[in-house]
Protein backbone atom coordinates (compact mmCIF):
# COMPACT_ATOMS: atom_id res chain seq x y z
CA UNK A 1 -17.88 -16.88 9.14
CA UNK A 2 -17.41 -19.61 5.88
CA UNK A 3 -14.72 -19.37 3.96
CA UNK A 4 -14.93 -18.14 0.45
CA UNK A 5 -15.77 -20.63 -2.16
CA UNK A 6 -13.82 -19.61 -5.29
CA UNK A 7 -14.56 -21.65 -8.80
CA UNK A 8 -11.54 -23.56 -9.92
CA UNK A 9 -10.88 -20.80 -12.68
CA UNK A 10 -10.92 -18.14 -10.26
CA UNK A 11 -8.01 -20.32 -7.65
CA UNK A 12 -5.67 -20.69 -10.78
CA UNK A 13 -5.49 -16.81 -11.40
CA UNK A 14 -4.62 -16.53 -7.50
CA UNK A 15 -2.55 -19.20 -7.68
CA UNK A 16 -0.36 -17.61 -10.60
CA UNK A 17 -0.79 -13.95 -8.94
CA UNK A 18 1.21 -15.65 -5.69
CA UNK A 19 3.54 -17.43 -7.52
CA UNK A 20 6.10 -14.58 -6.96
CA UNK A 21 5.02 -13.33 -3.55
CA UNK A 22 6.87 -13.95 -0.46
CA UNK A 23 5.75 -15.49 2.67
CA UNK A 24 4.51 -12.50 4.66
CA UNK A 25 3.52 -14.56 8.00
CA UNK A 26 5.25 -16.91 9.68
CA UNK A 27 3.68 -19.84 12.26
CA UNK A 28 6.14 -21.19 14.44
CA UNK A 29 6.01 -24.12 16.77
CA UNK A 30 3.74 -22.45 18.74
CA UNK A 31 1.12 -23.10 16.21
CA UNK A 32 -1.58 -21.12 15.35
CA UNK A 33 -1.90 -18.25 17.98
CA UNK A 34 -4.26 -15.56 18.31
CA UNK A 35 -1.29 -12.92 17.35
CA UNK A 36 -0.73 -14.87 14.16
CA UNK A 37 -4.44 -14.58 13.54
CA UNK A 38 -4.25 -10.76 14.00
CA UNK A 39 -1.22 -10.37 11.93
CA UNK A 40 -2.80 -12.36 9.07
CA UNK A 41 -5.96 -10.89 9.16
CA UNK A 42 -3.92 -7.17 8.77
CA UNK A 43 -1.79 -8.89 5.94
CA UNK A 44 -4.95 -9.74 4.00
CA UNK A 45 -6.17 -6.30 4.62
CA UNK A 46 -2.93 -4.62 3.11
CA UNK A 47 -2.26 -6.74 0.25
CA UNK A 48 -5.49 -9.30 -0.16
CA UNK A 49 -3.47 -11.89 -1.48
CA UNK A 50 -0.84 -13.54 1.03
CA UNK A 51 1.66 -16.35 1.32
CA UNK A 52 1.95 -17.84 4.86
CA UNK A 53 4.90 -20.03 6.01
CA UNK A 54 4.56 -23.03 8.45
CA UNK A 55 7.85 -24.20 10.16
CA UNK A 56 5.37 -27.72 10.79
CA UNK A 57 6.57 -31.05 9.73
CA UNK A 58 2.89 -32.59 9.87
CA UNK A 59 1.08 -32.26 7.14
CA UNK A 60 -2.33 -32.91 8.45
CA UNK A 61 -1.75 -29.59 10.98
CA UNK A 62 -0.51 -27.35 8.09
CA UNK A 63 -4.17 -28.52 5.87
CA UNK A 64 -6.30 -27.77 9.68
CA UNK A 65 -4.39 -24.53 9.79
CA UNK A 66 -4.84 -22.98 6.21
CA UNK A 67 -8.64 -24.44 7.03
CA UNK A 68 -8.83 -22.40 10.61
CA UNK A 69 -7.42 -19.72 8.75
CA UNK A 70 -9.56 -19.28 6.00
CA UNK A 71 -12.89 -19.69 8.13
CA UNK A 72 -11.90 -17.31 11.08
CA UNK A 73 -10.68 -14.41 8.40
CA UNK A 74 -13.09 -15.00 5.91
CA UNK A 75 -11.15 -15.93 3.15
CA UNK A 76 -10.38 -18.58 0.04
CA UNK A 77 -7.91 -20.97 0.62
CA UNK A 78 -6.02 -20.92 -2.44
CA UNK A 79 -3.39 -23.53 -2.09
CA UNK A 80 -1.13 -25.58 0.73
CA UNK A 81 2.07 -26.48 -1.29
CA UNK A 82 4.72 -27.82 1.17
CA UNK A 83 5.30 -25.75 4.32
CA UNK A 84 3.41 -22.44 2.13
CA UNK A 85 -0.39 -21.51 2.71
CA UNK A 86 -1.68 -19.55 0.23
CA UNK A 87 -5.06 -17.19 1.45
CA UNK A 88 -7.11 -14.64 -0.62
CA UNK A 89 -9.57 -12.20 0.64
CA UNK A 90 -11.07 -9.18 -2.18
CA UNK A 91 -9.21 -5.70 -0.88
CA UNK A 92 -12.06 -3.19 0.98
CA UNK A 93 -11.83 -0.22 -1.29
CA UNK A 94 -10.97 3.09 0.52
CA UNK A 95 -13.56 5.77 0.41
CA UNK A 96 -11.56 8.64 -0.37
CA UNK A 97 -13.29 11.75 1.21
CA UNK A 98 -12.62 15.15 -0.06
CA UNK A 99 -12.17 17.88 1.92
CA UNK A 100 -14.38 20.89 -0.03
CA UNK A 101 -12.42 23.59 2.41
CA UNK A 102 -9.45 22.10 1.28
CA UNK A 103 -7.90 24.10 -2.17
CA UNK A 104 -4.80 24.46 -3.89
CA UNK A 105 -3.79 28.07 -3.38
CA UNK A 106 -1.66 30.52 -2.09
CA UNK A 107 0.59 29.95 0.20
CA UNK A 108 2.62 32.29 2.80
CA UNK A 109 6.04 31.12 3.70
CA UNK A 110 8.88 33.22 5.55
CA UNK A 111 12.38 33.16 3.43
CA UNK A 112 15.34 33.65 6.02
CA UNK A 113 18.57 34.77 4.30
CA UNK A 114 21.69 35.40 6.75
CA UNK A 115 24.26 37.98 6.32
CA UNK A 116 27.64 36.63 5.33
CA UNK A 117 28.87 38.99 7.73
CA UNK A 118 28.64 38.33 11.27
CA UNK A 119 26.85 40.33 14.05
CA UNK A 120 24.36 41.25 11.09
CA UNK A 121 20.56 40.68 11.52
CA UNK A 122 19.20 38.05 9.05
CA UNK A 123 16.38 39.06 6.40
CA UNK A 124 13.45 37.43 7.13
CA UNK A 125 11.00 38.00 3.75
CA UNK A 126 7.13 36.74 3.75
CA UNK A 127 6.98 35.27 -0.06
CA UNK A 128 3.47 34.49 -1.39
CA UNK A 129 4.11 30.93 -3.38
CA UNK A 130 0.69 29.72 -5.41
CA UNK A 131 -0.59 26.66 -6.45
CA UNK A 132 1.90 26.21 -9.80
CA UNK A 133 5.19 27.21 -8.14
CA UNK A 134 7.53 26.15 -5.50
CA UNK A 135 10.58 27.76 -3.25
CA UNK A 136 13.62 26.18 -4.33
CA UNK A 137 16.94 25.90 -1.94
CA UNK A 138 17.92 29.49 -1.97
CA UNK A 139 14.62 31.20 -1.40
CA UNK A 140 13.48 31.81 -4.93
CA UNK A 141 10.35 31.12 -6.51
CA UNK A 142 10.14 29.09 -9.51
CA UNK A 143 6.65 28.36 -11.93
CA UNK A 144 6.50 24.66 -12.35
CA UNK A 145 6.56 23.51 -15.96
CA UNK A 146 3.79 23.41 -17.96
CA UNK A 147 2.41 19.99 -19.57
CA UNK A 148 2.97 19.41 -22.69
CA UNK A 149 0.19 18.08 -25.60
CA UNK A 150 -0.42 14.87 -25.79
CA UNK A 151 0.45 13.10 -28.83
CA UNK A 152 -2.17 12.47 -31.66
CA UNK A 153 -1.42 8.91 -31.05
CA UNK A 154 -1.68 8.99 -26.90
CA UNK A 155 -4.91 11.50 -27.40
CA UNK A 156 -6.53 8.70 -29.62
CA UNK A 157 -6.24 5.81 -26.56
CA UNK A 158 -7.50 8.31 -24.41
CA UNK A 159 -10.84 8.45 -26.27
């Protein structure tokens, strides 16, 4: 597959987005190796925008391998500064798929409180918690808080 082709405008913004990124891949002196590859290709999948490090003293290899790079993952070589490569590939959005059995609601959960006296059964209790409240630490039930208003100012940017 080609490699992106990205306008000059469009490499500058990259460019300044991995100014502060470290190198998440590193190619030895083994080169460029299928596992390298793989591990790139996964990098560009988690964070689109990566920083590679080659521990290469010859130029010419570093500029073939940010080439290689770009073509077999599909992606815009942004920029070969010294030993760093610098790839870009746009993030695949997650489909988020919602579950329509799947509801906040009641929830069953067994309390066990032990006798401070030993040889004493514990109490085991069934407490029904809902959606708005939570057990805390010594098996009580507490309502969560509820929001408060936004500000005139806050409900105005929301519009």
């Amino acid at each position: 597959m080609p490699a992106i082709q990205l306008t000059p405008a469009q490499r500058k913004e990259h460019r300044s987005e991995a100014h502060h990124l470290n190198p998440i891949v590193m190619i030895g002196s083994d080169g460029l190796t299928p596992a390298v590859t793989k591990e790139a290709d996964a990098a560009l999948k988690a964070h689109g925008l990566i920083k590679i490090r080659v521990f290469s003293d010859d130029r010419l290899a570093r500029d073939a391998m940010l080439h290689t790079l770009a073509n077999e993952l599909n992606a815009a070589p942004i920029q070969h500064i010294g030993k760093l490569l610098v790839l870009w590939r746009p993030k695949v959005e997650k489909v988020k798929e919602i579950d329509e059995d799947r509801m906040p609601g009641p929830r069953d959960i067994k309390v066990v409180k032990y006798s401070k006296r030993a040889g004493q059964r514990p109490e085991i209790k069934t407490l029904r918690v809902l959606g708005n409240q939570r057990l805390t630490a010594g098996g009580n039930i507490k309502r969560a808080k509820p929001r408060k208003p936004l500000s005139v100012k806050k409900q105005r940017q929301a519009d």
